[in-house]
Protein backbone atom coordinates (compact mmCIF):
# COMPACT_ATOMS: atom_id res chain seq x y z
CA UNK A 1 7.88 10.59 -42.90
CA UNK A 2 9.42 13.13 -40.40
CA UNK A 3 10.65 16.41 -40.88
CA UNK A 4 13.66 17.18 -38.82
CA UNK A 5 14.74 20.39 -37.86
CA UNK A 6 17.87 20.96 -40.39
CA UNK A 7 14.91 19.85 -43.20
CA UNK A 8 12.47 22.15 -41.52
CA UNK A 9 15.39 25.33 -41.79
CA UNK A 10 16.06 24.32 -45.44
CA UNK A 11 12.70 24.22 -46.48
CA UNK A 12 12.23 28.07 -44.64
CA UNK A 13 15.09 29.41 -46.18
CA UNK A 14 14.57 28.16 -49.56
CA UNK A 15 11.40 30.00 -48.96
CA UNK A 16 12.87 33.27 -48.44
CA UNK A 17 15.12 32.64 -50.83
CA UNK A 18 12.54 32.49 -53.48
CA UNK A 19 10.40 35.62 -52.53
CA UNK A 20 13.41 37.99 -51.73
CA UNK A 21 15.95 40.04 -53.82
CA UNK A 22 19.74 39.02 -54.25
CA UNK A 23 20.77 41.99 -51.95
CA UNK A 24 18.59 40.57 -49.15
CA UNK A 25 20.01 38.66 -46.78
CA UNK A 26 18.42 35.18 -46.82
CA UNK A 27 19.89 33.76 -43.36
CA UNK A 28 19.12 37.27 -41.84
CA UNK A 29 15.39 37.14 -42.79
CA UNK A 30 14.80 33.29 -41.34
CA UNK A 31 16.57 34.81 -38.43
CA UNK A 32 14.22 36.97 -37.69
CA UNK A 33 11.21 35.09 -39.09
CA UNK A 34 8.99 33.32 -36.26
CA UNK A 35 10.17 29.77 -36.28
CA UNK A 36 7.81 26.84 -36.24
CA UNK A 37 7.18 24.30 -33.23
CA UNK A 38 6.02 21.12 -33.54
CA UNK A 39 1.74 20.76 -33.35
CA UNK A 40 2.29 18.61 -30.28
CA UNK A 41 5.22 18.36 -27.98
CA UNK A 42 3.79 15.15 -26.42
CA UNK A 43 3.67 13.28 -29.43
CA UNK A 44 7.42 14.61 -30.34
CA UNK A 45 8.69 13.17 -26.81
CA UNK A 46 6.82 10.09 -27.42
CA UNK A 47 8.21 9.38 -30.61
CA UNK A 48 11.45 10.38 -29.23
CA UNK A 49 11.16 7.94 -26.35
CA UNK A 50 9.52 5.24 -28.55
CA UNK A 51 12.77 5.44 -30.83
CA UNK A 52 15.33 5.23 -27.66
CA UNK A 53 13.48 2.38 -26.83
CA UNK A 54 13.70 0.40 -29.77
CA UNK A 55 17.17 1.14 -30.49
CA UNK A 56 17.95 -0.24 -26.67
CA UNK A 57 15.93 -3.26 -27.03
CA UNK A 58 17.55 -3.77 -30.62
CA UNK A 59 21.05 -3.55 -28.89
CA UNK A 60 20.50 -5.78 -25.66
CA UNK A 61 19.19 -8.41 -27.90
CA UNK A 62 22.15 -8.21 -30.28
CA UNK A 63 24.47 -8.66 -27.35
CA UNK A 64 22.33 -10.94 -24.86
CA UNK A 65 19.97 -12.36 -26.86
CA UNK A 66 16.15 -11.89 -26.29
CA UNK A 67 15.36 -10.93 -23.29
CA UNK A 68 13.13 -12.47 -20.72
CA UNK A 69 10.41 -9.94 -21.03
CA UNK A 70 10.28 -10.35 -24.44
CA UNK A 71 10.41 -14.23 -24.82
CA UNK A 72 8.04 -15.02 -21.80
CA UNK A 73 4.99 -13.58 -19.90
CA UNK A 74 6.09 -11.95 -16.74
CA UNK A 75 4.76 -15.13 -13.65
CA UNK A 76 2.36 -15.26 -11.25
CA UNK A 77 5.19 -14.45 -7.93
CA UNK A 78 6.30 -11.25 -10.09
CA UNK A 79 3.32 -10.01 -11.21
CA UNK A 80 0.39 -11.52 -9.18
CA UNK A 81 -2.85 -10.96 -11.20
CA UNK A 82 -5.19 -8.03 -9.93
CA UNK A 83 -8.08 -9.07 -8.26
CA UNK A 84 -10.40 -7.11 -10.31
CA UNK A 85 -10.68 -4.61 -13.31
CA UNK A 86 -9.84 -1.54 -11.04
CA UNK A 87 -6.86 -0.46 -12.74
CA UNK A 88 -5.68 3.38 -12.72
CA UNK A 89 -5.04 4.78 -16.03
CA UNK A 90 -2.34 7.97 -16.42
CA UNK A 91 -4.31 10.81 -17.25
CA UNK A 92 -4.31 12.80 -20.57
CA UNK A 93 -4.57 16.32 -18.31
CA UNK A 94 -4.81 17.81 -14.97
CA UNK A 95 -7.86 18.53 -15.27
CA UNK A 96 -8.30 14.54 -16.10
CA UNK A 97 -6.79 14.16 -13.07
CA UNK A 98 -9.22 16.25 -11.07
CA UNK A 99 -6.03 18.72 -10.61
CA UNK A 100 -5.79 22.27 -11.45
CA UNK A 101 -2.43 24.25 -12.36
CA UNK A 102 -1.85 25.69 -8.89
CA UNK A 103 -2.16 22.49 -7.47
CA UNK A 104 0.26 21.24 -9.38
CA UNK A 105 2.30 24.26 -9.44
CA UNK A 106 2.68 24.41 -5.73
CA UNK A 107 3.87 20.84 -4.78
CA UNK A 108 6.41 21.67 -8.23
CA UNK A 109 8.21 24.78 -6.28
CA UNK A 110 8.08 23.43 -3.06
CA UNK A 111 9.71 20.05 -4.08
CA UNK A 112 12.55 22.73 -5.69
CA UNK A 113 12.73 25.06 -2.65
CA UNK A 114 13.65 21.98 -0.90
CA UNK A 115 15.86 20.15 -3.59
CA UNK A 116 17.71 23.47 -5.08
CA UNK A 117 17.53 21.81 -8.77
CA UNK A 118 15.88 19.33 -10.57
CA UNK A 119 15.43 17.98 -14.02
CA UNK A 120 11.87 18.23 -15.52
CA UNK A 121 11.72 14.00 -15.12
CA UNK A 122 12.90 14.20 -11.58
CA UNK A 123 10.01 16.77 -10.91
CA UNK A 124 7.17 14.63 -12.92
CA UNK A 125 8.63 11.41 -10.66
CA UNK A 126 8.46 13.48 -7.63
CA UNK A 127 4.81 14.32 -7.84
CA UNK A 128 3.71 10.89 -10.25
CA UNK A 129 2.47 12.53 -13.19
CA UNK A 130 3.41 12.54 -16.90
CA UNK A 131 6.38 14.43 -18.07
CA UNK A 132 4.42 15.73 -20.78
CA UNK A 133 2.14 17.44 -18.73
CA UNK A 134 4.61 18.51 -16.18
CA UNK A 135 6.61 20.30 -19.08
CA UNK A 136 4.31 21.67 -20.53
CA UNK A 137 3.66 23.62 -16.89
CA UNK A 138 7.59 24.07 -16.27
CA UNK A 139 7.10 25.90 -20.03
CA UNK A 140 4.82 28.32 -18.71
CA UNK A 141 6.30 29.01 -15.37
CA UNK A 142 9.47 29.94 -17.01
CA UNK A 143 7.88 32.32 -18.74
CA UNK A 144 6.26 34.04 -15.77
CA UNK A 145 9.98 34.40 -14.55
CA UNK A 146 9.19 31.82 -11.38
CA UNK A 147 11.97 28.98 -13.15
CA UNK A 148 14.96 29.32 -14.63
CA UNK A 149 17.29 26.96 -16.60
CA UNK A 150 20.27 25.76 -14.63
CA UNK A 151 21.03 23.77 -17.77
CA UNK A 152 20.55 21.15 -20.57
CA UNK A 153 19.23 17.51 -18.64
CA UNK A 154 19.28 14.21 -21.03
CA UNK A 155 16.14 13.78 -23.26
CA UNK A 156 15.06 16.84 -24.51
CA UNK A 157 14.56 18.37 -20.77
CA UNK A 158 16.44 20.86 -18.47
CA UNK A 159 17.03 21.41 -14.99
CA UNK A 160 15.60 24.28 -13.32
CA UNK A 161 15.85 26.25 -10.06
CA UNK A 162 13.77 28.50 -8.53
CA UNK A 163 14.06 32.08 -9.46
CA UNK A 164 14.03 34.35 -7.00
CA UNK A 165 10.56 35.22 -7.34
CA UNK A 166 9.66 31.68 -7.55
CA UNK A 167 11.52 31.11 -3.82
CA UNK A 168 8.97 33.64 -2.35
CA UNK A 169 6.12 31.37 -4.14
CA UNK A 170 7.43 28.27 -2.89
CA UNK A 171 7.60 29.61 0.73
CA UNK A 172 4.05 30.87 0.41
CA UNK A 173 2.85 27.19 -1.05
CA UNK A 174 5.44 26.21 2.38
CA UNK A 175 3.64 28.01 4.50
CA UNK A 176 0.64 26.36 4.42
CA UNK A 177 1.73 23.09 3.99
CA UNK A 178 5.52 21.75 3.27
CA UNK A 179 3.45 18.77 1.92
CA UNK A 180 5.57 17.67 -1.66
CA UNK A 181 5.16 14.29 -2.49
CA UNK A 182 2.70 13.08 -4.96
CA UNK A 183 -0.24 14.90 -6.16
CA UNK A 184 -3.38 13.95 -4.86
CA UNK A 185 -5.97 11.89 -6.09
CA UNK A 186 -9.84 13.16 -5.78
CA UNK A 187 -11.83 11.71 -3.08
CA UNK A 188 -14.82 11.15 -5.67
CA UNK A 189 -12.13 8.82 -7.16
CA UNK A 190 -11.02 7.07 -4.12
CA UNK A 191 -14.76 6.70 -3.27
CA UNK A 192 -14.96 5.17 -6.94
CA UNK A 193 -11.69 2.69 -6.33
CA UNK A 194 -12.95 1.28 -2.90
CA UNK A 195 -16.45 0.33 -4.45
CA UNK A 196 -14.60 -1.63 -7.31
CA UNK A 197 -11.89 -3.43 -4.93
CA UNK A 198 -14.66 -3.50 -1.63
CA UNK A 199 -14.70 -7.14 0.32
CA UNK A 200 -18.51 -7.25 -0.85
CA UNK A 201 -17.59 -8.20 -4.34
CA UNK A 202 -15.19 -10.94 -2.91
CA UNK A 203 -16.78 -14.58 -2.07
CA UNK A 204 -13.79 -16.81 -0.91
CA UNK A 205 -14.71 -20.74 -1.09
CA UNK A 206 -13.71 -23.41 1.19
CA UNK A 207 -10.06 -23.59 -0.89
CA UNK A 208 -9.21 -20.27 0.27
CA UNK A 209 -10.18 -20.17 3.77
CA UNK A 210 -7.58 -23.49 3.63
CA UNK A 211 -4.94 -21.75 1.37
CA UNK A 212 -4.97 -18.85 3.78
CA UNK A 213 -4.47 -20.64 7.01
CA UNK A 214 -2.53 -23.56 5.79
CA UNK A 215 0.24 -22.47 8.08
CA UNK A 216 -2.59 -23.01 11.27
CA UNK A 217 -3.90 -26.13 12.56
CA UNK A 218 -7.81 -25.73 12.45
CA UNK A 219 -10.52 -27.94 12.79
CA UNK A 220 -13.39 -28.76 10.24
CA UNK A 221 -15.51 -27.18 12.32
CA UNK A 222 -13.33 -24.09 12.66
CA UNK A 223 -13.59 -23.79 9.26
CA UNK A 224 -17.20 -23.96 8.82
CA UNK A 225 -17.49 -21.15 11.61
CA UNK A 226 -15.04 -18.86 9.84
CA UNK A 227 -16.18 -19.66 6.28
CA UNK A 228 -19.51 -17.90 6.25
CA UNK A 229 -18.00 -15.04 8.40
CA UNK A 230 -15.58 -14.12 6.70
CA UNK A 231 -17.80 -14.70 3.01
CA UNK A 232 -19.73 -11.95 4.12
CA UNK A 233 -17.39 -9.50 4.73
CA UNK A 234 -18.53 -7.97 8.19
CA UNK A 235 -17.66 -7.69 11.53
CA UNK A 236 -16.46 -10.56 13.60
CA UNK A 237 -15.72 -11.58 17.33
CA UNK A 238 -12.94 -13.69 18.01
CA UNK A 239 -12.97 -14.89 21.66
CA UNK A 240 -11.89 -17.20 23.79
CA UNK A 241 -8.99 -18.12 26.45
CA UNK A 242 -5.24 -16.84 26.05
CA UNK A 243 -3.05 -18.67 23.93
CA UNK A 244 -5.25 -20.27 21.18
CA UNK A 245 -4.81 -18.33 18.14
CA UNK A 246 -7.23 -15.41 18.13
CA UNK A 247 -4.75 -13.27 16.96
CA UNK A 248 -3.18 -15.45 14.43
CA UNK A 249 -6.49 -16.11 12.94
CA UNK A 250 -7.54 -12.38 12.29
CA UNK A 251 -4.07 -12.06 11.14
CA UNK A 252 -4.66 -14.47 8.14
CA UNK A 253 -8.17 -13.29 7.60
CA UNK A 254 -7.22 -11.00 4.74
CA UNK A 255 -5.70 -13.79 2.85
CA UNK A 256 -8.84 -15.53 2.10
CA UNK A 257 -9.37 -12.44 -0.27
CA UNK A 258 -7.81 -11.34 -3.43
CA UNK A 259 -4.45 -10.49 -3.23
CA UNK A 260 -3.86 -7.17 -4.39
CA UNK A 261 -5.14 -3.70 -4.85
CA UNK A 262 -4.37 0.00 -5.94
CA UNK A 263 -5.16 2.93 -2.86
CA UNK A 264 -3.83 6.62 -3.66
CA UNK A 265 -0.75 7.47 -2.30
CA UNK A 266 -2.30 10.87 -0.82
CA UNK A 267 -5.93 12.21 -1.27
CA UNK A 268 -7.08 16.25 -1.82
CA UNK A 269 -10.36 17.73 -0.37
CA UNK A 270 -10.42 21.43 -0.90
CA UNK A 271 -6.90 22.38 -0.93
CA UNK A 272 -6.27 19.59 2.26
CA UNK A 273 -4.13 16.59 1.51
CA UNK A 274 -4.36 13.08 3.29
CA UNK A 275 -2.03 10.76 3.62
CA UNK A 276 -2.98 7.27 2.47
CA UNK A 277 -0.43 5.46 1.84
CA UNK A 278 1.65 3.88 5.05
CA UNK A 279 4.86 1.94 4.47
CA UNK A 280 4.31 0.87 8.62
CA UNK A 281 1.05 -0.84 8.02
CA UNK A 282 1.04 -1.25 3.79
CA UNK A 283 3.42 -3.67 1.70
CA UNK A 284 3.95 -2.57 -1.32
CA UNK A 285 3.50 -5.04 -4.54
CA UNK A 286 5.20 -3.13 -7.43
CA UNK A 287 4.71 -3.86 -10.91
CA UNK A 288 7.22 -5.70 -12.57
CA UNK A 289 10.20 -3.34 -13.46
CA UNK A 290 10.41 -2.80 -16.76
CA UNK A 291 13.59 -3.58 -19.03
CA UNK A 292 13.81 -1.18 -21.64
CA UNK A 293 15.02 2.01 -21.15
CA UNK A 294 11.67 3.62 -21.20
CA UNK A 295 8.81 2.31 -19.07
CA UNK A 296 5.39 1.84 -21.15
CA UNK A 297 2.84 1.53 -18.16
CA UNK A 298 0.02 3.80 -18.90
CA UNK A 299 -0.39 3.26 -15.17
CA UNK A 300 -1.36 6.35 -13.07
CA UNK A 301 1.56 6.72 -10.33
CA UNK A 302 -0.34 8.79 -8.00
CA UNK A 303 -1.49 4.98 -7.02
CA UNK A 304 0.16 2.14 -5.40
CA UNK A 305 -0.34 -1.10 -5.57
CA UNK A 306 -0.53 -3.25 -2.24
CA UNK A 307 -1.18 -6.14 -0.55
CA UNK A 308 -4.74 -6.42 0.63
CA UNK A 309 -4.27 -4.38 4.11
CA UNK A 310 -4.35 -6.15 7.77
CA UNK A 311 -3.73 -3.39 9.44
CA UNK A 312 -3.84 -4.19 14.10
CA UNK A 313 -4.73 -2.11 16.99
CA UNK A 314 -4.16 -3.26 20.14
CA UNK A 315 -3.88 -1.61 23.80
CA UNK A 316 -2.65 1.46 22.61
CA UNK A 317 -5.57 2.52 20.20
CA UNK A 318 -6.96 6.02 20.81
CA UNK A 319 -9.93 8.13 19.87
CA UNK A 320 -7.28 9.93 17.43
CA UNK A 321 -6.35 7.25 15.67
CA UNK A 322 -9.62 6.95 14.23
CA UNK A 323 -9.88 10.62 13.44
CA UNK A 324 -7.76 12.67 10.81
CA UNK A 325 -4.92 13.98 12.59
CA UNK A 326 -2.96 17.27 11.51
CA UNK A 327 0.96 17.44 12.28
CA UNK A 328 1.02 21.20 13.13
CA UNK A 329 4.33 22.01 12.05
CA UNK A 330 3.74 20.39 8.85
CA UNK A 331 0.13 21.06 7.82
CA UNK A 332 -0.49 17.57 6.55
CA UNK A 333 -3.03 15.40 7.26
CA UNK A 334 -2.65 11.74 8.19
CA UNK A 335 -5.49 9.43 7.23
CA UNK A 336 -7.25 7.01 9.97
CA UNK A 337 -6.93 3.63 10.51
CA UNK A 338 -10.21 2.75 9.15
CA UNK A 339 -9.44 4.70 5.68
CA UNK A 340 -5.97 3.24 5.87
CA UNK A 341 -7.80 -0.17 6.19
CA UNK A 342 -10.60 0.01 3.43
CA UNK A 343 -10.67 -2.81 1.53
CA UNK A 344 -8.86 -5.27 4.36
CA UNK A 345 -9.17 -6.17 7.67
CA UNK A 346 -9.00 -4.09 11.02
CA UNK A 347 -7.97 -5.88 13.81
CA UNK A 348 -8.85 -4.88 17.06
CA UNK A 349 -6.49 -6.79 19.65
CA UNK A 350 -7.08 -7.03 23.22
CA UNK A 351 -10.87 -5.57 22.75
CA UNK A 352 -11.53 -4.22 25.99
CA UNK A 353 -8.01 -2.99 27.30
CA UNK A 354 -7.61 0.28 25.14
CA UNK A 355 -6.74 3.43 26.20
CA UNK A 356 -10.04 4.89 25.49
CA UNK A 357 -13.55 3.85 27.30
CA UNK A 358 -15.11 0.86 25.25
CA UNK A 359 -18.30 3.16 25.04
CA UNK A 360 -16.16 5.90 23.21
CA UNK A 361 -15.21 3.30 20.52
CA UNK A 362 -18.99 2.04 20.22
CA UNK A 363 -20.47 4.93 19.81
CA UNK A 364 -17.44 6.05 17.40
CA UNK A 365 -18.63 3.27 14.96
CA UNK A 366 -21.88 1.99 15.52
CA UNK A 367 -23.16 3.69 12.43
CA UNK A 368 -20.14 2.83 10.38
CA UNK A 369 -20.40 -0.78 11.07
CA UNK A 370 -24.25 -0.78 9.97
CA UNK A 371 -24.31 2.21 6.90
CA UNK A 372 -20.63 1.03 5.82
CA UNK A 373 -19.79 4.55 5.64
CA UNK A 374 -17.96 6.95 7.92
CA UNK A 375 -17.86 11.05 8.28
CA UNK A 376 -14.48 12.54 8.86
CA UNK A 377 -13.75 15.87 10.15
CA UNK A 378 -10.64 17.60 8.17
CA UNK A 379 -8.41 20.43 9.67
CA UNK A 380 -10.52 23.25 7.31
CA UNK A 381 -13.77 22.45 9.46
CA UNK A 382 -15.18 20.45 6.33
CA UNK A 383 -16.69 17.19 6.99
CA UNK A 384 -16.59 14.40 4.23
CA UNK A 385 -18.43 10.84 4.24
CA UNK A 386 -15.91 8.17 3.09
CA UNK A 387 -16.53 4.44 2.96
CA UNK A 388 -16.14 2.02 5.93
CA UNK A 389 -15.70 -1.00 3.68
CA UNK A 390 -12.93 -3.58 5.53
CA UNK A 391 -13.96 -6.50 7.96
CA UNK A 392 -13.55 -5.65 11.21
CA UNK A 393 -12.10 -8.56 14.01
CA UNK A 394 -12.32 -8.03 17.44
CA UNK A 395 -10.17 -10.14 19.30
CA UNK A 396 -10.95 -10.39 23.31
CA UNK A 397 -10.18 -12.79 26.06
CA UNK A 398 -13.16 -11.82 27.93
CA UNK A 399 -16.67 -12.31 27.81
CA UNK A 400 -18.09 -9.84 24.64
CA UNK A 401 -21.37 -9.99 26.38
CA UNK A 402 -19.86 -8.42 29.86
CA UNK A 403 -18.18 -5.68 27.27
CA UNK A 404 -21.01 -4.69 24.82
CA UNK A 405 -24.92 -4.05 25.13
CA UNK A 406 -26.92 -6.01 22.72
CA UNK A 407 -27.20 -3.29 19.89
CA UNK A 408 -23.66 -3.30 19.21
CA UNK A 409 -23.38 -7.10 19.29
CA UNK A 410 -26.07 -6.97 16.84
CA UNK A 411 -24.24 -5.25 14.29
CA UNK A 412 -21.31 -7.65 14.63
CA UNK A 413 -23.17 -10.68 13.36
CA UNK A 414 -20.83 -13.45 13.47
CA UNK A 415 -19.38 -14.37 17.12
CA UNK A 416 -16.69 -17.54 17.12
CA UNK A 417 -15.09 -18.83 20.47
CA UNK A 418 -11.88 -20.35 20.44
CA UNK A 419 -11.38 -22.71 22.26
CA UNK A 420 -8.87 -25.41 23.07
CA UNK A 421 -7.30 -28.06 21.39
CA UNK A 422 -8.26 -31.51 21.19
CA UNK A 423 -5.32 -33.99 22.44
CA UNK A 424 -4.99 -35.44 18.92
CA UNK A 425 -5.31 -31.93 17.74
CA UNK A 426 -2.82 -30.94 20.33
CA UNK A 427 0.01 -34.08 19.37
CA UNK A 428 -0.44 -32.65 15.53
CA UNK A 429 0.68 -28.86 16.46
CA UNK A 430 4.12 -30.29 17.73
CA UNK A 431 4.20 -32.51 14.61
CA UNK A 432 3.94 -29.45 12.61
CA UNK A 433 6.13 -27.25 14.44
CA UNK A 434 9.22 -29.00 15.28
CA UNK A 435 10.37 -29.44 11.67
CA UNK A 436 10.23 -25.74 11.40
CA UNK A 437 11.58 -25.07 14.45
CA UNK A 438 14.51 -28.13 13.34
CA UNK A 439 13.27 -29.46 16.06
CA UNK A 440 13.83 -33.66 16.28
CA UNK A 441 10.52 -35.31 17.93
CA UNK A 442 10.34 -38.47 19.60
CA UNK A 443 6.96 -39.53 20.33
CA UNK A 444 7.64 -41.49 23.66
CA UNK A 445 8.47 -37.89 24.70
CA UNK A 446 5.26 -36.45 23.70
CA UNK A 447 3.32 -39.47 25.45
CA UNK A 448 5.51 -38.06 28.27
CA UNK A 449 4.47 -34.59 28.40
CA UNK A 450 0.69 -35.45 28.10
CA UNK A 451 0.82 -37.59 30.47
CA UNK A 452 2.69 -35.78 33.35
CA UNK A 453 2.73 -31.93 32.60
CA UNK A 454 -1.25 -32.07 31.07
CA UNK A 455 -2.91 -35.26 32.68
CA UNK A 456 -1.39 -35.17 35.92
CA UNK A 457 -1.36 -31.63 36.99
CA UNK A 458 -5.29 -30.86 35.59
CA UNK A 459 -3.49 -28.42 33.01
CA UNK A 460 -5.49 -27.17 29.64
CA UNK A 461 -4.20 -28.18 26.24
CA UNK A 462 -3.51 -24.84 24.77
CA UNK A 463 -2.66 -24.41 20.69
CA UNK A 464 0.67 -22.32 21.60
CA UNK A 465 2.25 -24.03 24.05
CA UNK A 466 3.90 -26.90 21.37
CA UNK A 467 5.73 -23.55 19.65
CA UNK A 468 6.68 -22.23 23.03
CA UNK A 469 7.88 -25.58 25.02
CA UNK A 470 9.68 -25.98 21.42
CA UNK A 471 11.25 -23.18 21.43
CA UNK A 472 12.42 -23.74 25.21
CA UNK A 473 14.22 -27.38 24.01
CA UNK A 474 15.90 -25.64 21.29
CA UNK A 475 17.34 -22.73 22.97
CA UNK A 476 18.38 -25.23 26.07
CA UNK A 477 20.33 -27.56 22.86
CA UNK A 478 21.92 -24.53 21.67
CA UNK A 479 22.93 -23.85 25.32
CA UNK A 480 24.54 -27.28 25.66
CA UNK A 481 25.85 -27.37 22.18
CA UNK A 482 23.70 -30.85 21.24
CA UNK A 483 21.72 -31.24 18.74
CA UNK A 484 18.49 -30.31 19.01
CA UNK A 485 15.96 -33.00 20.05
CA UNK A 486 13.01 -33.69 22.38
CA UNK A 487 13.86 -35.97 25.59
CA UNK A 488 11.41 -36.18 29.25
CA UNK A 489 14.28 -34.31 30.65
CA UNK A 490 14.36 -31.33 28.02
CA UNK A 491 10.33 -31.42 28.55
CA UNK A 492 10.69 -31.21 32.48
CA UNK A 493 13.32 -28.54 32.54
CA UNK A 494 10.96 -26.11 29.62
CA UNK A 495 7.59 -26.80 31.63
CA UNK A 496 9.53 -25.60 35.00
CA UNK A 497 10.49 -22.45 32.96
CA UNK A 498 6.85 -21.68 30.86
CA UNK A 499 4.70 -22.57 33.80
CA UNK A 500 6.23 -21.64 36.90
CA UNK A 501 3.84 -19.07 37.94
CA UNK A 502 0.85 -19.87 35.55
């Protein structure tokens, strides 16, 4: 059973009581007696938590009944299952972490230089690591004068401001780099992360490749091209003429793999931090929130769990974007595209019209694309090796022989024109897109089209032109407020539009 404090006073001044004269004073001597703390001020909060919990749960149910966390497993849309046992557990200590206190210590008083005040929870949440550890640290620098208490915060915490010799501290730490977020994660441990999530381990079957481009119309023998390419997880040419799906192919690419996986919201290499985690080119897939007051997940927060990146470069790719780049003001470090990608696809768009010299990019990753590991260079003058584990599509229009010698094309082993649509194959796109598009068809119409605009005039089938001429009937019925329906006329007034100088 528990000893609370009022039993824990009794029991010392009964003490005293009974090894003291009557003329003593018994209060006076507890008073100044050394009182005792608890052996472990984790295990106090967690009992303390533990209790709030219950006694929340106990309430809601009282008043609502059960609730749906506790009657039912959480589903497959809200918590889609991992795709494999890589799961980041919160660690027990920094040093568990692969942190040390001044680490930790400088992202605390910067985060409070900038905020003013914050609770001891609000700091842990700002830099994703247990309260209990994060108090205990608060603890010590109050003692060293660099906190102080602003006042009492819910929970058995404070809030604290910076004293003033903690300000000068926190400009120093600012100095360097106004960095403040989350605390890093090691790179040995990213390293470790990537190898348990990497495409390698991933074989997707012939119902994946379908589940992941059922929104495309692809042939069988489409299919049996991309299959094996995509199965072994390396580099791939997509090319072909405009307009028949390159880039919604490599787009869809990823889905044939698992759906999820954890990457560190910010990595540290010898005092440098990298940015990781991109809200532009990530999507987040949270955990399911939790509905007691107190969240159990013995998760490690530092992490983030998202979508299995496809992450596209097109024309404007440049030599830096491959490279860790340094905002100078700042002092942090944003990670490449290729780290950013690990684990997913890279899509290179328009191969051959970027910025930089084709030769630059070849010779940037012909050794990647064969070892499956890059070297970075980080603002310190340090270079690391980090793993170049994502499938990379290059998507061209032209010719990849009049773009690439042969030992680059070697090293991309799977090369898939493609091409255009069948007729039948052609008729089936605007069967599938009109009804999204609420689009009536009439198939006298499409005999119509074929016939003049294709037939006729020598014109290639091409898989985008159903959306497009679509979309040009549609917009033309909203125009002329009628409803929206294929006609020959509609058809002859969209191909003058779409084709009048192609």
């Amino acid at each position: 059973m528990a000893v609370t404090p009022d039993e824990n006073l009794l029991a010392r001044l009964a003490g005293h009581l009974a090894n003291t004269t009557s003329d003593a004073d018994p209060y006076e001597a507890v008073a100044a007696s050394q009182p005792e703390h608890d052996a472990d001020a984790a295990k106090k909060d967690e009992r303390l938590e533990a209790l709030l919990a219950q006694i929340h749960r106990k309430t809601d149910e009282a008043q609502h009944g059960p609730t749906e966390s506790d009657s039912a497993p959480a589903t497959a849309e809200a918590f889609p299952p991992n795709d494999n046992t890589f799961m980041p557990t919160e660690p027990a200590s920094f040093r568990e972490a692969s942190l040390t206190d001044s680490e930790v210590e400088s992202l605390m008083l910067k985060y409070l230089l900038a905020r003013g005040d914050a609770s001891g929870r609000d700091i842990a949440d700002q830099v994703k690591l247990p309260f209990v550890l994060i108090d205990e640290l608060l603890r010590r620098l109050k003692n060293e004068q660099l906190v102080v208490h602003r006042g009492a915060a819910p929970m058995n915490d404070y809030t604290y401001q910076l004293s003033d010799l903690g300000q000068e501290r926190g400009r120093r730490y600012a100095a360097h780099c106004t960095y403040f977020g989350s605390a890093p994660v090691s790179l040995e441990d990213y390293i470790a992360s990537v190898e348990a999530q990497s495409l390698v381990n991933q074989h997707p079957t012939e119902d994946d490749l379908h589940k992941a481009f059922e929104d495309l119309l692809l042939s069988p023998r489409m299919f049996n091209r991309l299959g094996p390419a995509i199965n072994s997880g390396r580099g791939l040419f997509l090319y072909g003429v405009p307009g028949n799906g390159k880039t919604s192919i490599a787009e869809r690419v990823t889905r044939a793999f698992g759906q999820a996986i954890w990457i560190p919201r910010a990595i540290g290499v010898d005092g440098e931090i990298i940015r990781v985690f991109d809200p532009v080119n990530h999507e987040e897939l949270p955990l399911p929130a939790n509905t007691g007051l107190i969240d159990g997940s013995k998760v490690d927060k530092r992490w983030v769990r998202i979508r299995r990146p496809t992450i596209i470069a097109g024309g404007e790719l440049t030599m830096s974007a491959l490279e860790v780049t340094i905002n100078t003001s700042t002092g942090i470090s944003e990670a490449p595209l290729q780290l950013k990608s690990n684990c997913g696809s890279l899509v290179i768009d328009d191969f051959g019209r970027q910025r930089m010299k084709i030769d630059e990019l070849l010779n940037r990753w012909i050794l990647p694309l064969e070892k499956r590991y890059d070297f970075l260079n980080l603002p310190n003058g340090k270079k690391i090796q980090v793993p170049f584990d994502q499938l990379i599509v290059f998507s061209t229009n032209l010719e990849p022989r009049d773009l690439v010698d042969e030992a680059f094309l070697r090293r991309i082993p799977y090369k898939i024109e493609v091409g255009d649509p069948s007729e039948e194959e052609f008729r089936d796109l605007f069967r599938m897109m009109a009804p999204r598009l609420d689009v009536e068809l009439d198939e006298a119409a499409i005999d119509y089209l074929v016939e003049k605009h294709y037939r006729q005039a020598g014109r290639a089938f091409r898989c985008c032109h159903p959306r497009d001429l679509l979309l040009q009937v549609r917009s033309f019925c909203a125009y002329q407020k009628q409803p929206a329906r294929v006609s020959p006329e509609l058809f002859d007034e969209a191909v003058e539009n779409y084709f009048s100088v192609m």
